[in-house]
N, C-alpha and C. Protein backbone atom coordinates (compact mmCIF):
# COMPACT_ATOMS: atom_id res chain seq x y z
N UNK A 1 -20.63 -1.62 -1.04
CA UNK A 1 -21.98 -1.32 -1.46
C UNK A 1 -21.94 -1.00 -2.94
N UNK A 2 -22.58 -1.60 -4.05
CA UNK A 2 -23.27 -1.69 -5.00
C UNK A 2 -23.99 -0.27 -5.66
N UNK A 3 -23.67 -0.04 -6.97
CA UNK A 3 -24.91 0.58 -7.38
C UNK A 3 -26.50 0.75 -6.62
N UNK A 4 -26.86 1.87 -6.34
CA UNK A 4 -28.15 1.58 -6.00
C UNK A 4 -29.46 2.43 -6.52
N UNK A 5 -30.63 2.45 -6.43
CA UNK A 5 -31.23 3.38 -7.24
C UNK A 5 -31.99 4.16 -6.26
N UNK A 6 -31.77 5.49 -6.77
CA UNK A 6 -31.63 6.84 -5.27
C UNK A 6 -33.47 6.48 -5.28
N UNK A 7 -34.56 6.03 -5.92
CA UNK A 7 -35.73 5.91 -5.04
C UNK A 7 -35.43 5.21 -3.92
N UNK A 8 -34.72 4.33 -3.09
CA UNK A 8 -35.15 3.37 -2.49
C UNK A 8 -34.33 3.97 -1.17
N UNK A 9 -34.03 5.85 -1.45
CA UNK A 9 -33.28 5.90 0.09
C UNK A 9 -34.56 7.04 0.65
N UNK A 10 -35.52 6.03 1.32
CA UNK A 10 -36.55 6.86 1.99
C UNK A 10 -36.77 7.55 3.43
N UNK A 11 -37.49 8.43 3.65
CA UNK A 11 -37.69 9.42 5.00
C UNK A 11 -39.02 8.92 5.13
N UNK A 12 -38.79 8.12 6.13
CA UNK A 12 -40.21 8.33 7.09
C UNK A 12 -40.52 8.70 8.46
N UNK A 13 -41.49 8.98 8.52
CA UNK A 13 -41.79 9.83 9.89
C UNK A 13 -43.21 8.85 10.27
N UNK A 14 -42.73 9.05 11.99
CA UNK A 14 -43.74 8.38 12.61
C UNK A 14 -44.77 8.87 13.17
N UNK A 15 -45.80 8.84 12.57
CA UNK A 15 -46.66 9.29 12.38
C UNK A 15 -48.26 9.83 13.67
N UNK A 16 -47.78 8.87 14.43
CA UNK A 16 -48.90 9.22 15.59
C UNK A 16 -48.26 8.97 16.81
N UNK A 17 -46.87 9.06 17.11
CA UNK A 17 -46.10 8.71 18.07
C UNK A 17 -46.32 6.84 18.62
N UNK A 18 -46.29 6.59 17.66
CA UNK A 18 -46.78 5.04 17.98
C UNK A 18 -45.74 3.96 17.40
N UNK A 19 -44.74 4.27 16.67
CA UNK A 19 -43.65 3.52 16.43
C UNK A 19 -43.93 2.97 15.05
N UNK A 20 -45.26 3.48 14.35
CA UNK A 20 -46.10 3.14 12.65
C UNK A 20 -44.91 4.27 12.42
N UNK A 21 -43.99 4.17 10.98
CA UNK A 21 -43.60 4.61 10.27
C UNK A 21 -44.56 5.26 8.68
N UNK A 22 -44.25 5.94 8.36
CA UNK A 22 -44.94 6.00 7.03
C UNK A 22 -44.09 7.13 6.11
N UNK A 23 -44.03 6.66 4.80
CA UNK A 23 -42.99 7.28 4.00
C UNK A 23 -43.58 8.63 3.63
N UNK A 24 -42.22 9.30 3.42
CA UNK A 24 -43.07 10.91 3.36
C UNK A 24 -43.27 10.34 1.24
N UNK A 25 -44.16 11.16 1.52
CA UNK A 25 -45.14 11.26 -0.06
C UNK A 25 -44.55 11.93 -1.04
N UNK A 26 -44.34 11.56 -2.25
CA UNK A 26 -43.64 12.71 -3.63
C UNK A 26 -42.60 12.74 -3.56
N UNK A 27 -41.47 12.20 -2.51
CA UNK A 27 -40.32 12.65 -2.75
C UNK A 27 -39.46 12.45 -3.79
N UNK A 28 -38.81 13.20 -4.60
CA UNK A 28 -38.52 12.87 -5.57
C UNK A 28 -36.82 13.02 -5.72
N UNK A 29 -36.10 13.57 -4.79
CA UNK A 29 -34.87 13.64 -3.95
C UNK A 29 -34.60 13.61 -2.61
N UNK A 30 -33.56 13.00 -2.38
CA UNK A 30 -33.20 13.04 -0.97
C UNK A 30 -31.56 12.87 -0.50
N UNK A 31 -31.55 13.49 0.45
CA UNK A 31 -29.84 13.59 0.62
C UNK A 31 -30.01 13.67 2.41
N UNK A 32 -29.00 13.09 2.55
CA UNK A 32 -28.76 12.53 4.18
C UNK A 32 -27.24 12.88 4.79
N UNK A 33 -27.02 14.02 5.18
CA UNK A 33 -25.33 14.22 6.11
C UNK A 33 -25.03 13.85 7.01
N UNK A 34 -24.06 13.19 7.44
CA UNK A 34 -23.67 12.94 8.74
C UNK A 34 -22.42 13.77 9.33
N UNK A 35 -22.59 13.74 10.11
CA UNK A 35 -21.73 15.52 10.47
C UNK A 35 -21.08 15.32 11.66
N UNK A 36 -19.89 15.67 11.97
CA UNK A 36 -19.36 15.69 13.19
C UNK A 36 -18.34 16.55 13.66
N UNK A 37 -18.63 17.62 14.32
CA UNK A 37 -17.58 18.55 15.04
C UNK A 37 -16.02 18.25 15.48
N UNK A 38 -15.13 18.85 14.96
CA UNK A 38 -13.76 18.43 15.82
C UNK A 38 -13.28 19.37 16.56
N UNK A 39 -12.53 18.81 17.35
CA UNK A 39 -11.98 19.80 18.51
C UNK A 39 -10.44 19.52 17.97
N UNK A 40 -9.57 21.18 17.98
CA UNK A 40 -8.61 21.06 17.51
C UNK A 40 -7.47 21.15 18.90
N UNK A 41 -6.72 20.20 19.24
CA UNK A 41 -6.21 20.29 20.23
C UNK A 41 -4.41 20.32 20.04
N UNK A 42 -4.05 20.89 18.68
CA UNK A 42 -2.94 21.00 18.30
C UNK A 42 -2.01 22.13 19.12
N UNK A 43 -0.44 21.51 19.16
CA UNK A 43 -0.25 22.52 20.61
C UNK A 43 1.52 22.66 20.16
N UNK A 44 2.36 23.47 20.31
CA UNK A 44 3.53 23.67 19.98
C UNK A 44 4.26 22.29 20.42
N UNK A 45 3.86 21.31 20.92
CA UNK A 45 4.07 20.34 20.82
C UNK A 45 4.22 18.91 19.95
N UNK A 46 3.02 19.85 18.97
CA UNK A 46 2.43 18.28 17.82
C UNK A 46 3.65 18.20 17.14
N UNK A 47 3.53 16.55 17.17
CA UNK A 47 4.33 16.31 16.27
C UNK A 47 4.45 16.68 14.42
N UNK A 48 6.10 17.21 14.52
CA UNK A 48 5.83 17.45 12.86
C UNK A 48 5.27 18.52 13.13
N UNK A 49 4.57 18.89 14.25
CA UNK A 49 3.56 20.53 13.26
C UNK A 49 2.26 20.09 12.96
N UNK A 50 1.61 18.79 13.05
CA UNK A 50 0.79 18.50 12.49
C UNK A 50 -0.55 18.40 13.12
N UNK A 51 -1.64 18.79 12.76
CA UNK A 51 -3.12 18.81 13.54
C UNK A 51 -3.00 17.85 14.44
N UNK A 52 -3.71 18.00 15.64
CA UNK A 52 -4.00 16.78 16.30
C UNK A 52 -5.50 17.01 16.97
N UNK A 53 -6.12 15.99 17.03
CA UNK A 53 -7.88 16.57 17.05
C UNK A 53 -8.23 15.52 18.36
N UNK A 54 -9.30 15.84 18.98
CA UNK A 54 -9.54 15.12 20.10
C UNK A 54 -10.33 14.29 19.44
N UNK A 55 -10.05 12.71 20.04
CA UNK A 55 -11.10 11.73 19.48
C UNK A 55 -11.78 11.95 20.35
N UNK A 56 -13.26 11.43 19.76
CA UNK A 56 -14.86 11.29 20.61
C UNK A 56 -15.08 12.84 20.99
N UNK A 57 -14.68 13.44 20.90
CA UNK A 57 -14.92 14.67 21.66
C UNK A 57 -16.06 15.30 19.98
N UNK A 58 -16.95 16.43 20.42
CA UNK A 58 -17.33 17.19 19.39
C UNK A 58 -18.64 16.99 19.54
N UNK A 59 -19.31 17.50 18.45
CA UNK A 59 -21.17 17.52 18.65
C UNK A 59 -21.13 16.86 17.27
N UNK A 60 -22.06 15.74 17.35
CA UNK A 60 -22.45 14.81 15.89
C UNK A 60 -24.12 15.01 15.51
N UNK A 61 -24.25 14.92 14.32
CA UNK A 61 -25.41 15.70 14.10
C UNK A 61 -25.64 15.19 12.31
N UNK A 62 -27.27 14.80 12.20
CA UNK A 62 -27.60 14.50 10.89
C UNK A 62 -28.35 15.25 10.00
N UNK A 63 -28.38 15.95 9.07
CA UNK A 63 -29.14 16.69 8.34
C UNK A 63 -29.51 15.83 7.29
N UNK A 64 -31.06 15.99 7.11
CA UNK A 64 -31.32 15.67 5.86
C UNK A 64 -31.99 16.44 5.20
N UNK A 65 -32.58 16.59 3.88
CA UNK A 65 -33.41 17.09 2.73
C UNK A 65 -33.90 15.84 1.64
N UNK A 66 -34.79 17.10 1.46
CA UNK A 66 -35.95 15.86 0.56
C UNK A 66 -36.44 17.41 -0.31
N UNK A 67 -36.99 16.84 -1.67
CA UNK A 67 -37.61 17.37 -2.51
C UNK A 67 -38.40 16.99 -3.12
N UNK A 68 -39.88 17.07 -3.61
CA UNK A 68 -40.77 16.13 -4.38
C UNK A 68 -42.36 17.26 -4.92
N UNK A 69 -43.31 16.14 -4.91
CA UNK A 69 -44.71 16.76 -5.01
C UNK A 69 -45.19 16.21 -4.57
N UNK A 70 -46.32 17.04 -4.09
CA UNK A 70 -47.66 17.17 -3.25
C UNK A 70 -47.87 15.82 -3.64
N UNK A 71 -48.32 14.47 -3.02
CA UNK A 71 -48.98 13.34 -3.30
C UNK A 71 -49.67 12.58 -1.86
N UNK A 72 -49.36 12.89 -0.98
CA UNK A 72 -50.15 12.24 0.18
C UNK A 72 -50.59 13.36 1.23
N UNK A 73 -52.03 13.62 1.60
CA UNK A 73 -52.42 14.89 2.47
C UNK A 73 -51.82 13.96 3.87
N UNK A 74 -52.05 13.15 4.37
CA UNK A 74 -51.74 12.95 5.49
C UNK A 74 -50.19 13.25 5.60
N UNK A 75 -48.92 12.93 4.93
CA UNK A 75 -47.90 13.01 5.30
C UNK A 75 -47.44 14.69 5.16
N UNK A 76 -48.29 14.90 4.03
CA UNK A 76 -47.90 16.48 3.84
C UNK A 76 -48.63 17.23 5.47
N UNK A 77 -49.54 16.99 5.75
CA UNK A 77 -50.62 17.68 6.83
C UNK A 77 -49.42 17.62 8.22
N UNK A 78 -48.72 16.22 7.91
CA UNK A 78 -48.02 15.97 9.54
C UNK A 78 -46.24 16.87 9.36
N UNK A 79 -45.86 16.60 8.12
CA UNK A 79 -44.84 17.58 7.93
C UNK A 79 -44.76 19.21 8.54
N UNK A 80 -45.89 19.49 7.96
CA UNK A 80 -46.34 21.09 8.01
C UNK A 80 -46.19 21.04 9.61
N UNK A 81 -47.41 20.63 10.26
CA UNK A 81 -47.21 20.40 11.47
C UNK A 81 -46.51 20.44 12.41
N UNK A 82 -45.55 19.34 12.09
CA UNK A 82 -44.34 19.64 12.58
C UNK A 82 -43.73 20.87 12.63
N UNK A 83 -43.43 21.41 11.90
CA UNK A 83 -42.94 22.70 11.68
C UNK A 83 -43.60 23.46 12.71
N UNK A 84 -44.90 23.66 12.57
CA UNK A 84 -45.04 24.53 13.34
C UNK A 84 -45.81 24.91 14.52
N UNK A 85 -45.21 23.43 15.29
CA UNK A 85 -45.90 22.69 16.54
C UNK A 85 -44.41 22.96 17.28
N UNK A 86 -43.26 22.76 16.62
CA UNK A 86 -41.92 22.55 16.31
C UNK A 86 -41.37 21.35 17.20
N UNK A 87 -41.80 20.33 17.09
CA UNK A 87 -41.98 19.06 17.65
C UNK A 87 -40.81 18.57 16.90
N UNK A 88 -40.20 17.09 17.74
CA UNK A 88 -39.38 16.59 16.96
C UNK A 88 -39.38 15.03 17.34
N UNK A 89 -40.39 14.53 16.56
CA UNK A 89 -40.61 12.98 16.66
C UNK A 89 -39.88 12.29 15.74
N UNK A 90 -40.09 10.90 15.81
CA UNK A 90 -38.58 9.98 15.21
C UNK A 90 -39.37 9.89 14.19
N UNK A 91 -37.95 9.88 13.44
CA UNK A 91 -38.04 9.58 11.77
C UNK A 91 -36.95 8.41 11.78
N UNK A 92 -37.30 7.81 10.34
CA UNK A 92 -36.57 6.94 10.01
C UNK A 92 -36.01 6.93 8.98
N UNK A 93 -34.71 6.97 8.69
CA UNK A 93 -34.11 6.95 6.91
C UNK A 93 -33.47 5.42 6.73
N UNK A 94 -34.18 5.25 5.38
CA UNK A 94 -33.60 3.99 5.04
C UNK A 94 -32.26 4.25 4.01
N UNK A 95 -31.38 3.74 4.28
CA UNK A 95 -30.16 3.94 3.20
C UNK A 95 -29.74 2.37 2.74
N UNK A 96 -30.28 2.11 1.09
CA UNK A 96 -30.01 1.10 0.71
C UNK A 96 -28.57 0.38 1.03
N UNK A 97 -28.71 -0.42 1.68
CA UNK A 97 -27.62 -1.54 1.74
C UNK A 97 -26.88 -0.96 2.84
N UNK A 98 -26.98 -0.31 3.17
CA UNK A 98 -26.30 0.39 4.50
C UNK A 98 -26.91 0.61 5.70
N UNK A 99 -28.13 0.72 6.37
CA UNK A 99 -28.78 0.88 7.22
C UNK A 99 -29.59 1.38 7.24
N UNK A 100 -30.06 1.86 8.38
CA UNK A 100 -31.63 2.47 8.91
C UNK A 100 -30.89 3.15 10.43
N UNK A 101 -30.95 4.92 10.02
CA UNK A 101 -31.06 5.66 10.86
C UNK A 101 -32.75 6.07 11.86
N UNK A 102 -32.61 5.89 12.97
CA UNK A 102 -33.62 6.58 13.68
C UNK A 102 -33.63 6.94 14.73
N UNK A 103 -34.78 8.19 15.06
CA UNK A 103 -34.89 8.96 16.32
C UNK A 103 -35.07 10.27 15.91
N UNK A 104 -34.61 11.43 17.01
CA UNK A 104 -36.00 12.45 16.68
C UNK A 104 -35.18 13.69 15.75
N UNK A 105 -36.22 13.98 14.73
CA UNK A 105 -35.75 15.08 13.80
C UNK A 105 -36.68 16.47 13.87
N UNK A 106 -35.92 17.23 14.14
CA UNK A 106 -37.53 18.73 13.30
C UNK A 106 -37.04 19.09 12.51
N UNK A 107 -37.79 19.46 11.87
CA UNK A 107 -38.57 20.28 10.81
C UNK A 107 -37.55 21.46 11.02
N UNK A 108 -36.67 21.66 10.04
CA UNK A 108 -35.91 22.57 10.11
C UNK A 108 -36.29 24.09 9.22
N UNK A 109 -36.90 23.26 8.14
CA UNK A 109 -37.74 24.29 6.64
C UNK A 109 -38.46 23.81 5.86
N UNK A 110 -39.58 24.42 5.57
CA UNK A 110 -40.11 23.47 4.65
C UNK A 110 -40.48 25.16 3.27
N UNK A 111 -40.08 24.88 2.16
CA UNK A 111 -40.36 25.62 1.29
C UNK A 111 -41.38 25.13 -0.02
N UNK A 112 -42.11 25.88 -0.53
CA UNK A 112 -43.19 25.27 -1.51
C UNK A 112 -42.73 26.43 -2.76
N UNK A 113 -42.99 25.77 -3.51
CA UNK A 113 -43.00 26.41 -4.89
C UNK A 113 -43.68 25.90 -6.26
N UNK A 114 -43.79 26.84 -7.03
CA UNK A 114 -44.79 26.46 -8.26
C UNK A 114 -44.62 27.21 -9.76
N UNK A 115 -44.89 26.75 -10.52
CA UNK A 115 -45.07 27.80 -11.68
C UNK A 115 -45.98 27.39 -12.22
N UNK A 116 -46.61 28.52 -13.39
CA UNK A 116 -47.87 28.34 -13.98
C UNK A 116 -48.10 27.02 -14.53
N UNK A 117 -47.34 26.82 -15.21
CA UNK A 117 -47.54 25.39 -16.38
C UNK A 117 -47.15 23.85 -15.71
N UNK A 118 -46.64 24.52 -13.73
CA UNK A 118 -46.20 23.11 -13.28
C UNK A 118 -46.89 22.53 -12.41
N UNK A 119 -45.64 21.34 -11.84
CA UNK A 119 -46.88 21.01 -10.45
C UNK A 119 -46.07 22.12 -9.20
N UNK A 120 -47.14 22.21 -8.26
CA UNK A 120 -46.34 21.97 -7.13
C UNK A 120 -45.72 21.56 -6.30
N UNK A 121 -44.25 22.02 -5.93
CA UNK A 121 -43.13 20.90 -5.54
C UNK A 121 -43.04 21.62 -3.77
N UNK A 122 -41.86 20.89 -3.24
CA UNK A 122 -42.04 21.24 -1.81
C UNK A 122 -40.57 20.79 -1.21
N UNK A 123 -39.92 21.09 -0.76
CA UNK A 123 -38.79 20.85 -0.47
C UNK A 123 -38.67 21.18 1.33
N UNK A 124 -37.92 20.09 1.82
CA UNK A 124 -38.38 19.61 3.36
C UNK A 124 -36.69 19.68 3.86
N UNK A 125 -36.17 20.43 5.10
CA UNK A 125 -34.60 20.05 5.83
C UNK A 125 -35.45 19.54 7.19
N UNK A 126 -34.39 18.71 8.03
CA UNK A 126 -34.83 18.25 9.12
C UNK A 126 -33.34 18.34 9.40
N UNK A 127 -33.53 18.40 10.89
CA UNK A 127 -32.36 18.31 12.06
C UNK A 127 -32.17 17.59 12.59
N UNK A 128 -31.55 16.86 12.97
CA UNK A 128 -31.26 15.48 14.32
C UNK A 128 -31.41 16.11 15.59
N UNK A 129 -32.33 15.75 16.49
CA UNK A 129 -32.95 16.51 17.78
C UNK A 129 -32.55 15.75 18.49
N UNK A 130 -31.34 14.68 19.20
CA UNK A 130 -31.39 13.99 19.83
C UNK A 130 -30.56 12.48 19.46
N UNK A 131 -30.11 11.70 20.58
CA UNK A 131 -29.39 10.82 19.88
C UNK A 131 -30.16 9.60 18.94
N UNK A 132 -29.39 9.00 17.90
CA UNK A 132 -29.84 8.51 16.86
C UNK A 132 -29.05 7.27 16.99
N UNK A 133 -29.81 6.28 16.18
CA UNK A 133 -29.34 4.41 16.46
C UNK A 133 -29.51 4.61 14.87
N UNK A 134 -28.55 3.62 14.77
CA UNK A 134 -27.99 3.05 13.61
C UNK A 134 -28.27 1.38 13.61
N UNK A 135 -29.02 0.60 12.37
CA UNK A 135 -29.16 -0.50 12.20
C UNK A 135 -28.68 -1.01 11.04
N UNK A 136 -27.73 -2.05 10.77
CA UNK A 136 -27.39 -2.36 9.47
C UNK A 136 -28.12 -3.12 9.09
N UNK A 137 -28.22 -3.39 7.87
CA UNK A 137 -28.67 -3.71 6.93
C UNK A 137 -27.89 -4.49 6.08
């Protein structure tokens, strides 16, 4: 994978439980983890002394964040929402040249902030609620 330019790795959320995607609004950062638990199953046995970890075994799990400004009421209205409906409908992340994660996320935090002379910005975490499909790209 190539250079790529960080607008084009977007969060969208589906919006009326209907399988319509729509990009969250303002974002002006975004970062995507993929995470996976190990089980350490190292035993006076390992060879060498050396870790030995259970494959497949563990809890896998995606975090993301986003940061931006206020620019679309509908996506901002369904964000909020979320939160504090504490629902966890599918989202979709696009990751240039690499795929398209989806399935269900909540609303983990959503924080707002401002200063006098600025705009207001808003910064969004979501959780992976459930198992998630991977599509390449």
């Amino acid at each position: 994978m190539g250079a790529q330019s960080g607008k084009d790795l977007l969060i969208k959320v589906d919006m009326s439980a209907s399988g319509q995607f729509t990009t969250l609004a303002g974002l002006r950062a975004t970062r995507v983890s993929f995470n996976a638990e190990t089980i350490d199953v190292t035993s006076l046995e390992s060879q060498g002394g050396w870790r030995e970890l259970l494959a497949g075994a563990g809890v896998r799990s995606v975090s993301i964040t986003g940061s931006g400004v206020f620019k679309d009421a509908a996506t901002d209205e369904r964000a909020r929402q979320l939160f504090f409906d504490g629902e966890a409908p599918d989202f979709q992340v696009l990751i240039p040249d690499f795929g398209i994660v989806q399935g269900p996320f909540q609303v983990a935090s959503i924080d707002y902030s401002g200063s006098h002379n600025g705009e207001a910005t808003y910064e969004l975490s979501l959780a992976s609620a459930g198992a998630l499909s991977f599509t390449a790209i």
